[in-house]
Protein backbone atom coordinates (compact mmCIF):
# COMPACT_ATOMS: atom_id res chain seq x y z
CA UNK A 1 163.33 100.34 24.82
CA UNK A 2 160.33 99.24 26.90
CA UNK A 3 157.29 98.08 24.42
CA UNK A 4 154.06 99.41 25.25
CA UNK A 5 150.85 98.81 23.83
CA UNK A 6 147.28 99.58 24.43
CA UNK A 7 144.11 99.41 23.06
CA UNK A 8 140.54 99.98 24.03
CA UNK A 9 138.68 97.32 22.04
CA UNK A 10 141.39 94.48 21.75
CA UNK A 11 141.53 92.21 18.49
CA UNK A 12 141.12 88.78 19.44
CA UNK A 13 140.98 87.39 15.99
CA UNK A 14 143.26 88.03 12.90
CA UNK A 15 145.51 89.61 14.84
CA UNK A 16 148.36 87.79 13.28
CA UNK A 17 147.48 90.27 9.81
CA UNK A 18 148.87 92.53 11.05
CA UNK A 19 152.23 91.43 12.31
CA UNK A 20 154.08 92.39 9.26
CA UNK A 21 152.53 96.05 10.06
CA UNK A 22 153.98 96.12 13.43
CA UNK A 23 156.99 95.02 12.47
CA UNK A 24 157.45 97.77 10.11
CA UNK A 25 155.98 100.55 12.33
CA UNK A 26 158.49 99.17 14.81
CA UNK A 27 161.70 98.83 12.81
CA UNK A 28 160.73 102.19 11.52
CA UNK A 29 160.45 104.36 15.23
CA UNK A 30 163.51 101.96 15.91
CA UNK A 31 165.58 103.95 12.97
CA UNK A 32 163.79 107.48 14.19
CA UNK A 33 165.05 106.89 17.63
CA UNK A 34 168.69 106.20 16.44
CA UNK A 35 168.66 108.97 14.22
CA UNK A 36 167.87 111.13 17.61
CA UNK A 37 170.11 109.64 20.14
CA UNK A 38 172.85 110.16 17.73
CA UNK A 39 172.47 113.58 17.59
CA UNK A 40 171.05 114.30 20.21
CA UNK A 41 173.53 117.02 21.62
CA UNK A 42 172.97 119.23 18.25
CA UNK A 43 169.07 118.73 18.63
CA UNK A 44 168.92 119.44 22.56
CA UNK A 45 169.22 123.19 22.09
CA UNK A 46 166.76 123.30 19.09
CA UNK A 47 163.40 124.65 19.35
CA UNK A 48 160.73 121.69 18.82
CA UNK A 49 160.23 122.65 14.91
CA UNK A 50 163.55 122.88 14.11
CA UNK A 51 164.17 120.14 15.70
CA UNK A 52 161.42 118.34 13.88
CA UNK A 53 163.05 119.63 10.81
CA UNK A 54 166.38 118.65 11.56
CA UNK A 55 165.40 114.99 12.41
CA UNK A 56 163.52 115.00 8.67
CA UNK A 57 166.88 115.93 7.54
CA UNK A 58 168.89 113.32 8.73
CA UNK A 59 166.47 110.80 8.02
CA UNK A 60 166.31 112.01 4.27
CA UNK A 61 170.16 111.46 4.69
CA UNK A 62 170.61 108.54 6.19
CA UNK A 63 167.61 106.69 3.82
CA UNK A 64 170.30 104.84 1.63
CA UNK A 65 171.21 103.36 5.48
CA UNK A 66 170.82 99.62 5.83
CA UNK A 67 167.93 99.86 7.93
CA UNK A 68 166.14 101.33 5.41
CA UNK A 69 166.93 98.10 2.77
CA UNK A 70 165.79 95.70 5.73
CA UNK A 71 162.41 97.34 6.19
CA UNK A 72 162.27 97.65 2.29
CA UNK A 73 163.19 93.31 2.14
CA UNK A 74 160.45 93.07 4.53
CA UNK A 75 157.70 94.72 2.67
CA UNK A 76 158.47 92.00 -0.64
């Protein structure tokens, strides 16, 4: 997956605070994008709610999932 970023005003300082954010925000859309590719022949004739519904569903499911505990270890 290609990282892309941009911002307007750019924080030049104290950047670094918000690391741990990104991290998180980035291990989560990691686990969303998994969840997705995996099933992604059940979604691809979904509408775009039920799809949107069905990806809440899994990811209710699969919250017990290690990726889950990592993202939880990172928070403490």
């Amino acid at each position: 997956m290609k990282v892309v970023k941009t911002l307007k005003h750019p924080i030049t300082s104290h950047h670094h605070m918000l690391d741990a954010t990104l991290h998180v925000y980035q291990e989560a859309l990691s686990f969303l994008i998994t969840v997705i590719q995996e099933q992604f022949i059940a979604l691809e004739s979904l509408s775009t709610q039920a799809v949107v519904t069905a990806v809440e569903r899994l990811t209710h499911r699969a919250q017990s999932e290690s990726v889950l505990r990592r993202i939880r270890s990172t928070l403490l």
